[in-house]
C-alpha atoms as a PDB file:
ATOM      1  CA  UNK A   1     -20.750  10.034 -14.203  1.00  0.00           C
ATOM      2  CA  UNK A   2     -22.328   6.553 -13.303  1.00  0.00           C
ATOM      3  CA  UNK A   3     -21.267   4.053 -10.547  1.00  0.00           C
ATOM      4  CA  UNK A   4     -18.942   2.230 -12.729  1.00  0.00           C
ATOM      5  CA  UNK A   5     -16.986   4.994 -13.791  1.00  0.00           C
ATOM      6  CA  UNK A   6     -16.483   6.298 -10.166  1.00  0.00           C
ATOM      7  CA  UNK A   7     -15.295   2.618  -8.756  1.00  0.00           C
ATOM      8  CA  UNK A   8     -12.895   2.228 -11.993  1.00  0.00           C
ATOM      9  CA  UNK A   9     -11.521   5.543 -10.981  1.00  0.00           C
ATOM     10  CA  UNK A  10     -11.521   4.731  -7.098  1.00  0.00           C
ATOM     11  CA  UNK A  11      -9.553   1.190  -7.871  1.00  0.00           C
ATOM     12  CA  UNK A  12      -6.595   2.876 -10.235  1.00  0.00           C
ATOM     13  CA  UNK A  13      -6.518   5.477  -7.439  1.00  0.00           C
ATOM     14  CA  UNK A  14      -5.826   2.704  -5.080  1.00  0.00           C
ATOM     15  CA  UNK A  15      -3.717   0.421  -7.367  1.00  0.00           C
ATOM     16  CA  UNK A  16      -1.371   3.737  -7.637  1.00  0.00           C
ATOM     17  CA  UNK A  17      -1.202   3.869  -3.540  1.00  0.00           C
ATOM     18  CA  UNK A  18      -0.640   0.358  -2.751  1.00  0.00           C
ATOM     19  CA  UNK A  19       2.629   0.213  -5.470  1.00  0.00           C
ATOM     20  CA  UNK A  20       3.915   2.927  -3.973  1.00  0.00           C
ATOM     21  CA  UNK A  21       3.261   1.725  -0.078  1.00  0.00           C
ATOM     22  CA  UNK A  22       5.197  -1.881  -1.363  1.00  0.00           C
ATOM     23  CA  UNK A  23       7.786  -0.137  -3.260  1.00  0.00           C
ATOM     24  CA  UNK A  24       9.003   2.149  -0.149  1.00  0.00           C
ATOM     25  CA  UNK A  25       8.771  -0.985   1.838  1.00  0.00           C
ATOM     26  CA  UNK A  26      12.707  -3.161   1.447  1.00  0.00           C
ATOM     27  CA  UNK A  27      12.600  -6.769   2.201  1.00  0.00           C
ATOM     28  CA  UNK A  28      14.588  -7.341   5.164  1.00  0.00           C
ATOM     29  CA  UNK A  29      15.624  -3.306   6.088  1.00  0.00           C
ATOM     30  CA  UNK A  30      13.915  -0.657   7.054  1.00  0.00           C
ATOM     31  CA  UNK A  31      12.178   2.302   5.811  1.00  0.00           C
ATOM     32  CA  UNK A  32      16.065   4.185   6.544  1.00  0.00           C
ATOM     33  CA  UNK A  33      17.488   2.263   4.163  1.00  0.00           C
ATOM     34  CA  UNK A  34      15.354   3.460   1.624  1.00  0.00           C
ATOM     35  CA  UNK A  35      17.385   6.622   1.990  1.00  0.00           C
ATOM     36  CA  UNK A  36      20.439   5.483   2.125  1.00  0.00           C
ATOM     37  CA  UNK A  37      20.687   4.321   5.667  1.00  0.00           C
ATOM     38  CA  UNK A  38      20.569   0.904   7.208  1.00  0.00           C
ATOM     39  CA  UNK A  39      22.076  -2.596   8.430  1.00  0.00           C
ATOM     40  CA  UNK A  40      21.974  -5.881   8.148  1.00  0.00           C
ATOM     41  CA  UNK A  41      20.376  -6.325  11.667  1.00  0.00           C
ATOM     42  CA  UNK A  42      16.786  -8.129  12.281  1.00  0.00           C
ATOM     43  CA  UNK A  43      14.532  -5.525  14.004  1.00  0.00           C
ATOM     44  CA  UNK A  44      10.646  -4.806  14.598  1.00  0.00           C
ATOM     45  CA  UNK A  45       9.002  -2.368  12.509  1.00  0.00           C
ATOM     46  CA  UNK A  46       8.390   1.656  14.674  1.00  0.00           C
ATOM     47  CA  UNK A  47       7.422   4.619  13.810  1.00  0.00           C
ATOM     48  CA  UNK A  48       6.904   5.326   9.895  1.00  0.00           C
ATOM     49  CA  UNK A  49       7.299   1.772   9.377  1.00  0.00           C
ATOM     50  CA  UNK A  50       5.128   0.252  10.711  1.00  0.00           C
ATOM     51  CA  UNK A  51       2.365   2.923  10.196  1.00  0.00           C
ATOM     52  CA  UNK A  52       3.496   2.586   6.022  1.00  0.00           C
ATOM     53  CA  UNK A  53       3.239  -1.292   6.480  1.00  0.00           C
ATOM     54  CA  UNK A  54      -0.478  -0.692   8.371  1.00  0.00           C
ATOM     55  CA  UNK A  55      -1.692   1.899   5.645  1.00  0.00           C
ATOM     56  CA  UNK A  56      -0.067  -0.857   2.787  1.00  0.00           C
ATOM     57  CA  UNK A  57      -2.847  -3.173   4.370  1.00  0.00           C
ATOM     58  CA  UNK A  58      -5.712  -1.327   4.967  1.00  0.00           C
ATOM     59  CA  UNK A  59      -5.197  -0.059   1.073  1.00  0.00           C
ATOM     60  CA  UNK A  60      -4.878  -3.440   0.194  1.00  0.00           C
ATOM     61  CA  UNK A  61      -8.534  -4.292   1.750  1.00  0.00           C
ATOM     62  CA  UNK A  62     -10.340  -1.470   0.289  1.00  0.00           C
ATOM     63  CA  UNK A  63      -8.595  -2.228  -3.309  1.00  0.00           C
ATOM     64  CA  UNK A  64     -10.083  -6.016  -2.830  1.00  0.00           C
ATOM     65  CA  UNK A  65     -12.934  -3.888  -1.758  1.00  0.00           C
ATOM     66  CA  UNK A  66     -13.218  -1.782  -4.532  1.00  0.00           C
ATOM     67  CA  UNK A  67     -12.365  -4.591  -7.442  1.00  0.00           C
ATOM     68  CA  UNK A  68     -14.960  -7.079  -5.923  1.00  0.00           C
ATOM     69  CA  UNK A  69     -17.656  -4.453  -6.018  1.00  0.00           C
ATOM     70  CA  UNK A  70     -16.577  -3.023  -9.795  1.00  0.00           C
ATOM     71  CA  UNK A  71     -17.278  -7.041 -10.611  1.00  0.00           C
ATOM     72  CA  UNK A  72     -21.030  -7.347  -8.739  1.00  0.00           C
ATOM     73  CA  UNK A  73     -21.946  -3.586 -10.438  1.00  0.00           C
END
């Protein structure tokens, strides 16, 4: 298995995790009303939100990451 391969591999992992990590994410409500909870009330991110919104960036970076290097390789 050669560099390419593993970094193609590596990138679709990543590309799967970050749709997911947007698609729990709501505009405008929070991770509750993903599951059938909610409001229409403005509110700071806690708790699993925030740490879903944190982990939805840091995947982000290492996809960039990942795609720039499968480019220079």
């Amino acid at each position: 298995m050669n560099l390419q391969n593993i970094l193609n591999i590596v990138q679709t992992v990543l590309a799967v995790l970050l749709i997911a990590g947007v698609l729990l994410q709501s505009r405008g409500t929070g991770l509750g009303a993903a599951f059938g909870g909610g409001g229409n009330v403005y509110r700071t991110k806690r708790g699993a939100e925030k740490k879903l919104f944190q982990l939805t960036i840091i995947i982000t970076i290492l996809f960039f990451g990942v795609a720039l290097a499968n480019v220079l390789v």
